[in-house]
N, C-alpha and C. Protein backbone atom coordinates (compact mmCIF):
# COMPACT_ATOMS: atom_id res chain seq x y z
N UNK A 1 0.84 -1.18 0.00
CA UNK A 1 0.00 0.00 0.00
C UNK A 1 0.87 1.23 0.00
N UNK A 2 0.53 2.21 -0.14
CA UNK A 2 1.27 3.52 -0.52
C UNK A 2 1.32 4.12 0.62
N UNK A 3 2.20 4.95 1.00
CA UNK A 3 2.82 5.39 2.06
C UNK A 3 1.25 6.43 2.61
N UNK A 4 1.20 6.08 4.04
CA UNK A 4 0.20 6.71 4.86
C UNK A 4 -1.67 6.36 4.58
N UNK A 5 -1.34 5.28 3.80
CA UNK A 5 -2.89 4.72 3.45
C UNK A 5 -3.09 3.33 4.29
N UNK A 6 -4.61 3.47 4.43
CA UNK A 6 -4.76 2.24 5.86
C UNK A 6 -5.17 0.88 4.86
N UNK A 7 -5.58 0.09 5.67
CA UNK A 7 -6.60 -1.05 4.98
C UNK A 7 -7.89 -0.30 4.64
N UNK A 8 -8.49 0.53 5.52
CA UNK A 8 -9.74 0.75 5.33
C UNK A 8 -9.59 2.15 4.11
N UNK A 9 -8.79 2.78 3.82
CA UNK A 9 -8.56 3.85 2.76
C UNK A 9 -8.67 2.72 1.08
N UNK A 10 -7.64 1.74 1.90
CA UNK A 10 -7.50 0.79 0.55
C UNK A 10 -8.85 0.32 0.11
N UNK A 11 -9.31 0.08 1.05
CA UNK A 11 -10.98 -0.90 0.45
C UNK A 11 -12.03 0.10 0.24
N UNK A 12 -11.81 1.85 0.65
CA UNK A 12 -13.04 2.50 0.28
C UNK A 12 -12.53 3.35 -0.94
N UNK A 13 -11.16 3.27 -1.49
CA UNK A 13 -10.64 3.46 -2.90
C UNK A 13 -10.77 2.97 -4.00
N UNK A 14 -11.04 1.41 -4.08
CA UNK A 14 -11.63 -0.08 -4.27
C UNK A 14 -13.40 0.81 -5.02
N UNK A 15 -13.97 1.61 -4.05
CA UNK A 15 -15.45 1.36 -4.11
C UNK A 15 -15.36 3.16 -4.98
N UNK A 16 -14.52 3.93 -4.42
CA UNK A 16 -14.19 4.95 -5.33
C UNK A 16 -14.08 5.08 -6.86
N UNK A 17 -13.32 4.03 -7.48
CA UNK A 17 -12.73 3.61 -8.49
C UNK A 17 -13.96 3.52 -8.94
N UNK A 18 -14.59 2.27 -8.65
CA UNK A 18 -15.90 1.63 -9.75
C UNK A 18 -16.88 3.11 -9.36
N UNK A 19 -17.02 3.93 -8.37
CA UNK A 19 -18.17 4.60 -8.96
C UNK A 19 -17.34 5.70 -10.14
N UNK A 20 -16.53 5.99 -10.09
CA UNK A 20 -15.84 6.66 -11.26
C UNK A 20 -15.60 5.78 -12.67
N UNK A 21 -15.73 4.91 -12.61
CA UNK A 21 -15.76 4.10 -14.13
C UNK A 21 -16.79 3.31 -14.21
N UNK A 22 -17.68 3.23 -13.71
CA UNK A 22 -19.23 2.48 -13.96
C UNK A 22 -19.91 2.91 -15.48
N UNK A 23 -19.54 3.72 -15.90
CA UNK A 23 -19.82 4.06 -17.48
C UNK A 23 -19.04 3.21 -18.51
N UNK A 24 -17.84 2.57 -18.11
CA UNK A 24 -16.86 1.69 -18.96
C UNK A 24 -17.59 0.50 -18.89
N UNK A 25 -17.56 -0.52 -20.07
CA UNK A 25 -18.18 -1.79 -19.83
C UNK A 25 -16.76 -2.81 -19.06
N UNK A 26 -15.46 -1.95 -19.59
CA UNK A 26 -14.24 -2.49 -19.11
C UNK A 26 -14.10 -2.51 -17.47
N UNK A 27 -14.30 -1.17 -17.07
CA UNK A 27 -14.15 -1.68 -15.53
C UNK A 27 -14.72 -1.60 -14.77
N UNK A 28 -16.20 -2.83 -15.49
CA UNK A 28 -17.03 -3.56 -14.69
C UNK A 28 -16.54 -5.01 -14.55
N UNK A 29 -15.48 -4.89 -15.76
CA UNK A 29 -15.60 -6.87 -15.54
C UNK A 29 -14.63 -6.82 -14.36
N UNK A 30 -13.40 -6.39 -13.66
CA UNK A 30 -13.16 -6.39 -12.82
C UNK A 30 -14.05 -7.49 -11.34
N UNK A 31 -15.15 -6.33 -11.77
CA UNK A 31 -16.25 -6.58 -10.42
C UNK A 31 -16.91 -7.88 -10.80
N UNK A 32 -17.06 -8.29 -11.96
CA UNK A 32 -17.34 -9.77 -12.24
C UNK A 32 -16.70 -10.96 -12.06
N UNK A 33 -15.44 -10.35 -12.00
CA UNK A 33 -14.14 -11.45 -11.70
C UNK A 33 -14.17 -11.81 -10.15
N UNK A 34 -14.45 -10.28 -9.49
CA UNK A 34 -14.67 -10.52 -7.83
C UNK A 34 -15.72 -11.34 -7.53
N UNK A 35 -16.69 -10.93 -8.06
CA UNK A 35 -18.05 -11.96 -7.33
C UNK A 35 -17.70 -13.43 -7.84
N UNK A 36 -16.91 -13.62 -9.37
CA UNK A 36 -16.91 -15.50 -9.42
C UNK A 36 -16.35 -15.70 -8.24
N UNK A 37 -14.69 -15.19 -8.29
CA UNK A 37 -14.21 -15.44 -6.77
C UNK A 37 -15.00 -15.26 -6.24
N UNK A 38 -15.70 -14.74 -5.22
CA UNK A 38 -15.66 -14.86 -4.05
C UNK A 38 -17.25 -15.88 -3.94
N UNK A 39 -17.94 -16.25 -5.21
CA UNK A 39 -18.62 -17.62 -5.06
C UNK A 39 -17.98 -18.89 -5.15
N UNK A 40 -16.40 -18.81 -5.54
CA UNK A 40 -15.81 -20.28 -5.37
C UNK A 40 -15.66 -20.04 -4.29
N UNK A 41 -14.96 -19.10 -3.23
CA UNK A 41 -14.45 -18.75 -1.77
C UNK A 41 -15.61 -19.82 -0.96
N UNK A 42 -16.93 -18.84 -1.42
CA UNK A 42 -18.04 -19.48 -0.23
C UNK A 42 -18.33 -20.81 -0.88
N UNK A 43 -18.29 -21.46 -1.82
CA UNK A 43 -18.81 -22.69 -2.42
C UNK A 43 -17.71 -23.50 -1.70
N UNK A 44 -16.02 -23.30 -1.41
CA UNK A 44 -15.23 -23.94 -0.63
C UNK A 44 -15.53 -23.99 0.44
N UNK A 45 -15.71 -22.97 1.24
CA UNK A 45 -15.71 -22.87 2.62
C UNK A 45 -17.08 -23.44 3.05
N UNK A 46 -17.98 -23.58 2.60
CA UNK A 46 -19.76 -24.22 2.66
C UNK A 46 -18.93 -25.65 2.75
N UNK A 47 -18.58 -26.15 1.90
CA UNK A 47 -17.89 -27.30 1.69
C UNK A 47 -17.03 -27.53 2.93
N UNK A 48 -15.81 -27.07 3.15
CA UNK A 48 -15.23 -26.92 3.84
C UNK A 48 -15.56 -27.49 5.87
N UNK A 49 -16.67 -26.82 5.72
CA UNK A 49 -17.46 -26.64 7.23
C UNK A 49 -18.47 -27.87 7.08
N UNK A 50 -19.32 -28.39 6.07
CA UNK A 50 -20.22 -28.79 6.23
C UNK A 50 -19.64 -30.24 6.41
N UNK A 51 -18.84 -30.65 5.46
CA UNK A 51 -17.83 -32.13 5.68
C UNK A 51 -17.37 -31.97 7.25
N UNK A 52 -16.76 -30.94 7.61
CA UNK A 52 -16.20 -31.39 9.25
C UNK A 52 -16.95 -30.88 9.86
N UNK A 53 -17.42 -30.26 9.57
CA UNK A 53 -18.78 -29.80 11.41
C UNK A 53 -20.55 -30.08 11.47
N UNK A 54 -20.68 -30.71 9.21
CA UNK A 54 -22.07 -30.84 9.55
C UNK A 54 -22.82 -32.15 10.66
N UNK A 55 -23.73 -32.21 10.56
CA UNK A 55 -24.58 -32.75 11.75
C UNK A 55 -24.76 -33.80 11.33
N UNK A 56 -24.84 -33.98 9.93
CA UNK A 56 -25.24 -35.54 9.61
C UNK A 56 -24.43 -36.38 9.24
N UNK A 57 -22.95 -35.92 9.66
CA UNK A 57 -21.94 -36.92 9.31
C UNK A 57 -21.20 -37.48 10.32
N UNK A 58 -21.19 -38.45 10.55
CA UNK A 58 -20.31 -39.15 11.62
C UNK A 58 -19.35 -39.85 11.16
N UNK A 59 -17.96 -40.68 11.76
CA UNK A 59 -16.75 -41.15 11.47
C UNK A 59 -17.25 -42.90 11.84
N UNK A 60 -16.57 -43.77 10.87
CA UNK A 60 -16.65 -44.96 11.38
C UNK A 60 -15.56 -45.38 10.41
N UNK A 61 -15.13 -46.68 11.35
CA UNK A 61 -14.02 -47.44 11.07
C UNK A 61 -14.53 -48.57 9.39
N UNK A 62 -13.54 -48.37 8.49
CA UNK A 62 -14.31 -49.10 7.47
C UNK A 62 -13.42 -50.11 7.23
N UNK A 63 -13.21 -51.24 6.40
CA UNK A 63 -12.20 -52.31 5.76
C UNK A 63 -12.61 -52.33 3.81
N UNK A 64 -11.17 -51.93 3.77
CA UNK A 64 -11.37 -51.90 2.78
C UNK A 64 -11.33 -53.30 1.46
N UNK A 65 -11.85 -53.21 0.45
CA UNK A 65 -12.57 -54.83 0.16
C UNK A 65 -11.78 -54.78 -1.08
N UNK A 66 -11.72 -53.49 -2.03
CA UNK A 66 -11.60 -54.01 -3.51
C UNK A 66 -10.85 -52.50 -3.04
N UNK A 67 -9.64 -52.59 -4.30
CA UNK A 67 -8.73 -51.70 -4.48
C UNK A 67 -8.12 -51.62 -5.52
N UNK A 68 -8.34 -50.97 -6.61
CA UNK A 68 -7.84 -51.38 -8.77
C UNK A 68 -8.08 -49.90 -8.79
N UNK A 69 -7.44 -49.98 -10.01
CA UNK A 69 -7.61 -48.84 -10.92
C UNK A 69 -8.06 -49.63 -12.42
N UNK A 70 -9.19 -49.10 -12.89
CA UNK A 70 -9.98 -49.51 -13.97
C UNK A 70 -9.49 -48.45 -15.10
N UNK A 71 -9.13 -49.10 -16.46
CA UNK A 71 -9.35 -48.00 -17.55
C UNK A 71 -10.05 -48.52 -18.48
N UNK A 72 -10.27 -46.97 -19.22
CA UNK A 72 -11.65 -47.27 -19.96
C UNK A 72 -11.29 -45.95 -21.39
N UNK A 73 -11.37 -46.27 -22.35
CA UNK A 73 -10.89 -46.07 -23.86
C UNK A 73 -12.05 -44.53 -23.79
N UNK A 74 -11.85 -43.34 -23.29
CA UNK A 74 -12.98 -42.63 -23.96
C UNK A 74 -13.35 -41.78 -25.11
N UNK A 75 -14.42 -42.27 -25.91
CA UNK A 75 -14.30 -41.43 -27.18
C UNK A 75 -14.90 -40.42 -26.58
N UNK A 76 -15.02 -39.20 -27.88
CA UNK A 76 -15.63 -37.52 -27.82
C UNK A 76 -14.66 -36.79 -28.30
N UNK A 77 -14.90 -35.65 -27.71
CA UNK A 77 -14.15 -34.30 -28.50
C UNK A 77 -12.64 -34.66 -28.80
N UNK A 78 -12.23 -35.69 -27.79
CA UNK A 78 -10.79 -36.24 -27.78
C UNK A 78 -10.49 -37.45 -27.00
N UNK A 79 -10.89 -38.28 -28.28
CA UNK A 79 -10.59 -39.93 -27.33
C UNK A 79 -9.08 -39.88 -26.57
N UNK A 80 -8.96 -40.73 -25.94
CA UNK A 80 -8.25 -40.99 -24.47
C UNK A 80 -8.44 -41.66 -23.48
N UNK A 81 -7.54 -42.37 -23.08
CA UNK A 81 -7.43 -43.05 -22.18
C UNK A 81 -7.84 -42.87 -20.75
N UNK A 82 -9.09 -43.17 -19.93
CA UNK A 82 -8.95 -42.50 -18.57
C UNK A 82 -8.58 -43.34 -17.35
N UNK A 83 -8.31 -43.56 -16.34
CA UNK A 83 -7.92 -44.33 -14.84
C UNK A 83 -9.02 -43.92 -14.10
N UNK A 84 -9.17 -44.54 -13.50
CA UNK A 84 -10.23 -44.25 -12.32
C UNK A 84 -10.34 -45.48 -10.88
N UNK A 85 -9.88 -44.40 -10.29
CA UNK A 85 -9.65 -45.83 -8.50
C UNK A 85 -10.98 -46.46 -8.20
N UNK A 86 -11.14 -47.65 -8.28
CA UNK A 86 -12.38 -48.71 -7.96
C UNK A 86 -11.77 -48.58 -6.18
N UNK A 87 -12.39 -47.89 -5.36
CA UNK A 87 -12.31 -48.34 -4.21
C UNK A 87 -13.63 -49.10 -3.28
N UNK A 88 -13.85 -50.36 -3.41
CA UNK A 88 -15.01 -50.56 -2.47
C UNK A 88 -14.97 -50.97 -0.82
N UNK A 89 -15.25 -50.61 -0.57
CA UNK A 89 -15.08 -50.59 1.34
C UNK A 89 -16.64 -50.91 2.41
N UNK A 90 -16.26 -51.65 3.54
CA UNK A 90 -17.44 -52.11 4.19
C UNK A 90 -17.03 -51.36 5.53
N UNK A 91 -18.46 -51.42 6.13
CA UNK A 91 -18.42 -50.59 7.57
C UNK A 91 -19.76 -51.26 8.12
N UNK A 92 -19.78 -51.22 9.97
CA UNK A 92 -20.90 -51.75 10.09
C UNK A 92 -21.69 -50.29 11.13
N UNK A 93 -22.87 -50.84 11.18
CA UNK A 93 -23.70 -49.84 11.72
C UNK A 93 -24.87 -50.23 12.47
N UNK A 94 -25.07 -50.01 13.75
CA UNK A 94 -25.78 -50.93 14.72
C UNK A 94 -26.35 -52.08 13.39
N UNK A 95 -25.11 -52.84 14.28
CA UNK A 95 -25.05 -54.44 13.48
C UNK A 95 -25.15 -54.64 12.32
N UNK A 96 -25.74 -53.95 11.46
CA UNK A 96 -26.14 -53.85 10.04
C UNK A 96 -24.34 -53.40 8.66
N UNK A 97 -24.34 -54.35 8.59
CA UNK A 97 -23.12 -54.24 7.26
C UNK A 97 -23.71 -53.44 6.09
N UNK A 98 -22.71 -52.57 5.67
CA UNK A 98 -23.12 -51.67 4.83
C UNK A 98 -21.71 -51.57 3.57
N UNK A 99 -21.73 -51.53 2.48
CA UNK A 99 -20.86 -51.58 1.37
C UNK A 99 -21.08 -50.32 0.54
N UNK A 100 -19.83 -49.63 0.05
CA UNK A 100 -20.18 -48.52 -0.99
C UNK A 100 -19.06 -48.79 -1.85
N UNK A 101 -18.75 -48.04 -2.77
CA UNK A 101 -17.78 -47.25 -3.53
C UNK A 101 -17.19 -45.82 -4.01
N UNK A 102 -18.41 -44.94 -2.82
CA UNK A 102 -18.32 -43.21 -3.11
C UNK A 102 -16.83 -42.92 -2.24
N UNK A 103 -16.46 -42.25 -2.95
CA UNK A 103 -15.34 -41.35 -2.36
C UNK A 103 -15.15 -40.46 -1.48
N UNK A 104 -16.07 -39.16 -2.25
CA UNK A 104 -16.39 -37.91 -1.67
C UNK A 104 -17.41 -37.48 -1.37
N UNK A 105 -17.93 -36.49 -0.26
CA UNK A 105 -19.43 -36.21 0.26
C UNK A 105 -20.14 -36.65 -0.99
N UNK A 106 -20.17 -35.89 -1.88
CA UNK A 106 -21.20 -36.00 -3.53
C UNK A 106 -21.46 -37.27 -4.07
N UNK A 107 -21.01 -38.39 -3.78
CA UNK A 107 -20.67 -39.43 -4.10
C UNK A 107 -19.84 -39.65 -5.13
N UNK A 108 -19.82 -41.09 -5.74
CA UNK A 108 -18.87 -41.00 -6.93
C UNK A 108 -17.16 -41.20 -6.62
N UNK A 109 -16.67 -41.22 -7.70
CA UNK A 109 -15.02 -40.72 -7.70
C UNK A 109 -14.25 -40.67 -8.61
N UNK A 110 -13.43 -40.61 -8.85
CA UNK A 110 -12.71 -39.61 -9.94
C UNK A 110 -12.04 -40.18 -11.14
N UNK A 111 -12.21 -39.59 -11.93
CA UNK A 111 -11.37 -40.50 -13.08
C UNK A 111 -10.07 -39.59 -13.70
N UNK A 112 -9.22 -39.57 -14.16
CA UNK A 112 -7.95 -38.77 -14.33
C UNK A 112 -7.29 -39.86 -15.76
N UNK A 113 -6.85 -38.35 -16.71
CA UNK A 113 -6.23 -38.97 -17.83
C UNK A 113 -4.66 -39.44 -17.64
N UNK A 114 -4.29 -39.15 -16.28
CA UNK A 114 -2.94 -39.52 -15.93
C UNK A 114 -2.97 -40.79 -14.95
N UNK A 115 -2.58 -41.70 -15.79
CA UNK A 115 -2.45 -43.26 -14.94
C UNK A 115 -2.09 -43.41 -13.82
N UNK A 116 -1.00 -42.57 -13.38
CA UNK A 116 -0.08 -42.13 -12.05
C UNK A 116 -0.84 -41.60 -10.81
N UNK A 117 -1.30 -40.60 -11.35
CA UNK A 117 -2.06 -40.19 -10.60
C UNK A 117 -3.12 -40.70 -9.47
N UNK A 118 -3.80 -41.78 -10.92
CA UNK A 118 -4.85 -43.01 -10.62
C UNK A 118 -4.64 -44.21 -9.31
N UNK A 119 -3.00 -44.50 -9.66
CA UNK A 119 -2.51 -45.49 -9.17
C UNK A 119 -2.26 -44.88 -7.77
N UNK A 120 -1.52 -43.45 -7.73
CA UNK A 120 -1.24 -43.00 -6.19
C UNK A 120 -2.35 -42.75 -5.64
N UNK A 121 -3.67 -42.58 -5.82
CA UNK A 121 -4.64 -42.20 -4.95
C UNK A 121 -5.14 -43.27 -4.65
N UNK A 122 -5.13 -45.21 -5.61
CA UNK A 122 -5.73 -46.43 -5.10
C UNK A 122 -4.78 -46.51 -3.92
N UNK A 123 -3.32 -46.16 -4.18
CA UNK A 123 -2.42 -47.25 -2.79
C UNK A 123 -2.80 -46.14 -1.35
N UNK A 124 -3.50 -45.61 -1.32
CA UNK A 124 -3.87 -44.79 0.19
C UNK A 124 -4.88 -45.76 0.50
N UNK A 125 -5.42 -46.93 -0.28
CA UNK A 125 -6.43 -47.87 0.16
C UNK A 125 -5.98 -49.48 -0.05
N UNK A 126 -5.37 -49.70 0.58
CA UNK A 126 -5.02 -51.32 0.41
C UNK A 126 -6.08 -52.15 0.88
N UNK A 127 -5.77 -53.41 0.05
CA UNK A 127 -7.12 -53.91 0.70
C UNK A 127 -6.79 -54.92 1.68
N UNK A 128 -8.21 -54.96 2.63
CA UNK A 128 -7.83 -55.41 3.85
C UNK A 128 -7.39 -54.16 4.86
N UNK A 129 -6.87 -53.01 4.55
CA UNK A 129 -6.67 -51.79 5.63
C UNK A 129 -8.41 -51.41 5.94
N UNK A 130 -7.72 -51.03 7.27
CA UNK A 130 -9.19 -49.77 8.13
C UNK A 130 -8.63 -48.75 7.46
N UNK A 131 -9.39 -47.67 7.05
CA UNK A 131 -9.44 -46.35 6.96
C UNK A 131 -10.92 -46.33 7.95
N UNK A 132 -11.08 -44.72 7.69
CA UNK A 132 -12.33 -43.70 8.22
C UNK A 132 -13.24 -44.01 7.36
N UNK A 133 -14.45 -44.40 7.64
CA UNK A 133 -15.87 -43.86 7.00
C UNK A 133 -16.42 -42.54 6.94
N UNK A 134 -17.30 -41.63 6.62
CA UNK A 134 -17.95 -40.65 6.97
C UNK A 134 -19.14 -40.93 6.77
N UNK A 135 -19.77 -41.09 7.22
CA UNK A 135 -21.53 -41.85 7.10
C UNK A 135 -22.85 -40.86 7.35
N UNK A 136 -23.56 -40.82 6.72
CA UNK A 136 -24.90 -39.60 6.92
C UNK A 136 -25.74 -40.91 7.70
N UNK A 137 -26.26 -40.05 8.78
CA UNK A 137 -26.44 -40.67 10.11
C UNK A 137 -28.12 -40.95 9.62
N UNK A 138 -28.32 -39.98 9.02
CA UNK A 138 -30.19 -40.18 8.66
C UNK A 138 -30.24 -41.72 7.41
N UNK A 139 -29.25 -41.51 6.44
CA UNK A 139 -29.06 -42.40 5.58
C UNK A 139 -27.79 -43.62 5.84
N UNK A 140 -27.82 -44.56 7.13
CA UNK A 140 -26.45 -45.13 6.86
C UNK A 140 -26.18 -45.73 5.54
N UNK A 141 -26.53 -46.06 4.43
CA UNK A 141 -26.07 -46.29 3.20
C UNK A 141 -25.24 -45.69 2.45
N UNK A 142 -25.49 -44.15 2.82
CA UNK A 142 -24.67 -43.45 2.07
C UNK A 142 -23.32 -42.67 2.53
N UNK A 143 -22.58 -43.17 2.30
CA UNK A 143 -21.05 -42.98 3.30
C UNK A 143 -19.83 -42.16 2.27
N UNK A 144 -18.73 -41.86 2.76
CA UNK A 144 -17.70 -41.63 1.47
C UNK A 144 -16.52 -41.51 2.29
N UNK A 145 -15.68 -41.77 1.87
CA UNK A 145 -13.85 -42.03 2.45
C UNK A 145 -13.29 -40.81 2.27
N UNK A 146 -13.51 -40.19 1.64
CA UNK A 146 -12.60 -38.78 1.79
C UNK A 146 -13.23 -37.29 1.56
N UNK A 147 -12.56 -36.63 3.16
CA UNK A 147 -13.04 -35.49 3.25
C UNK A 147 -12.85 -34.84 2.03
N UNK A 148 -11.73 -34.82 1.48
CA UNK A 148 -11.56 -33.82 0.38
C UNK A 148 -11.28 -34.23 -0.83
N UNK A 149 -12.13 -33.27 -1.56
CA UNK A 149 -11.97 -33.97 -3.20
C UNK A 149 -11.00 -33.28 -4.13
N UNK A 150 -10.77 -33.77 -4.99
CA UNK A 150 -9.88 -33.74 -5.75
C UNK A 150 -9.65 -31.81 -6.57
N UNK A 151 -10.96 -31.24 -6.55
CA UNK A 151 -11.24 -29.81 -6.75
C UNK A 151 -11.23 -28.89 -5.91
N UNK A 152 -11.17 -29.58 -4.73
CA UNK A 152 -10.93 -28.43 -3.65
C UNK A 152 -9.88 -27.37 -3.45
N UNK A 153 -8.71 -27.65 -4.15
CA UNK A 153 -7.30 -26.94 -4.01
C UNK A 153 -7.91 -25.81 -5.23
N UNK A 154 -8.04 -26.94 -6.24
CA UNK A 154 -8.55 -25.89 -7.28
C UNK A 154 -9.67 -24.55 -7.20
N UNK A 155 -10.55 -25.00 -6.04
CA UNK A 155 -11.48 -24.05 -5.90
C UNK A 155 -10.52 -23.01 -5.04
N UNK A 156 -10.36 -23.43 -4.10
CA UNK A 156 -9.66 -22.86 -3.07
C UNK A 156 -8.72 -21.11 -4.15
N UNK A 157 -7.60 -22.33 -4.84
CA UNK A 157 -6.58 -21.26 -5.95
C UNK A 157 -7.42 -20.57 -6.44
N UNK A 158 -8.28 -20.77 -7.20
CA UNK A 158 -9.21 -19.57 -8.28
C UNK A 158 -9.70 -19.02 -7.54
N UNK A 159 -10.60 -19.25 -6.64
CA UNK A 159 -11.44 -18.10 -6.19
C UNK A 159 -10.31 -16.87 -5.45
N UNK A 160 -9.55 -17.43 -4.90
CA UNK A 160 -8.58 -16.22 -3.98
C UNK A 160 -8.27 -14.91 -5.75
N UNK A 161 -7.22 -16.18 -6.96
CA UNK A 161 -6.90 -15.42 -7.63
C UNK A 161 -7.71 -14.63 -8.45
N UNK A 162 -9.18 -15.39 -8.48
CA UNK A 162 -10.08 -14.33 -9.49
C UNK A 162 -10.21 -13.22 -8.38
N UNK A 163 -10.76 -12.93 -6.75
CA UNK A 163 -10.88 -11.99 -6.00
C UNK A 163 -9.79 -11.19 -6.05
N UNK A 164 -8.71 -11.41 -5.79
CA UNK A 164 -7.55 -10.95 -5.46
C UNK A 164 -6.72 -10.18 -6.44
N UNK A 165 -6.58 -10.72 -7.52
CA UNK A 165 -6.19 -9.53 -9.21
C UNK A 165 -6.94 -8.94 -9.64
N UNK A 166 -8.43 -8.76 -9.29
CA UNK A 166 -8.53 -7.12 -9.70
C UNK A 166 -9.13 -6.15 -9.08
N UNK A 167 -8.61 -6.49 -7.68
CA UNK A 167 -8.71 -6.06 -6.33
C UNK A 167 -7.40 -5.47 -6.67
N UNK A 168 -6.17 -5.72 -6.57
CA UNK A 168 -5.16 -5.37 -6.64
C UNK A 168 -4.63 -4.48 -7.82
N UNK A 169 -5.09 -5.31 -9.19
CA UNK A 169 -5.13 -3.76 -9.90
C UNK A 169 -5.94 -2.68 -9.65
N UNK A 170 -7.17 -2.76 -9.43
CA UNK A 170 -7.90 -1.65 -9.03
C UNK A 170 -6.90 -0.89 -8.45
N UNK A 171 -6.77 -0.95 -7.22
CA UNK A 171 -6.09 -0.67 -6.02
C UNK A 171 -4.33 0.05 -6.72
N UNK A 172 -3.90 -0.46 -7.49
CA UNK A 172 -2.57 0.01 -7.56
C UNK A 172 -2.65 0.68 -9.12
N UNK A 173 -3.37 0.61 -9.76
CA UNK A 173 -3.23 0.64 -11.63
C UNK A 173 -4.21 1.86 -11.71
């Protein structure tokens, strides 16, 4: 920041700017770039909170059953090869045995055009190991092994950098 300007000078300079160029269609997109950010921000952090503090998820001990990586030839815009970790895992629940294959809260799991990739995310599941369950307490059927998915970093990076660059040009340009 420039010599003798606060945080709060910085952020009501920010709101200065756009009412002085609100006639440009140019520096509005700025302010469009802020709001995507800051809907990946809250779409992470919703995420974020609701996996570790919501109400309907509890932890249970699971064994894991089946552990591969499957590929599968895909045609479209650009055939290719994809990997995808087959993880299936059992857990029990007042007495009742329960089996899935979801990964992440959403269910499902991931497929990746990099084989490597595929292969390092099956060996975090050997079979025959306990890992964690996360189980929705209203639904025990529907469970998933990992807090975090594979887009989360990604949400996390964009939203800061779409908020954050043209916050900063504003601010300095």
């Amino acid at each position: 920041m420039g010599e003798g300007k606060t945080l709060k000078d910085a952020f009501f300079s920010i709101f200065e700017k756009f009412d002085d160029f609100t006639s440009s269609f140019n520096s509005f997109v700025p302010f469009i770039f802020i709001g995507f950010g800051l809907f990946l921000l809250a779409a992470y952090f919703f995420r974020f909170f609701y996996v570790r503090f919501g109400p309907k998820h509890h932890s249970v001990v699971a064994k894991i059953l089946i552990s591969e990586v499957e590929e599968k030839f895909q045609r479209g815009g650009k055939a290719t090869w994809m990997y995808t970790p087959i993880i299936e895992y059992e857990y029990l629940i007042n007495g009742m045995k329960y089996q899935s294959r979801d990964l992440f809260i959403h269910g499902g799991t991931f497929s990746s055009s990099n084989k490597n990739e595929a292969i390092n995310f099956q060996k975090k599941f050997a079979v025959g190991a306990e890992v964690t369950a996360y189980v929705n307490s209203l639904s025990p059927e529907k469970s998933y092994l990992e807090a975090k998915s594979p887009a989360d970093g990604f949400m996390l990076f964009t939203g800061i950098a779409f908020t954050a660059t043209p916050i900063i040009i504003l601010y300095f340009f």
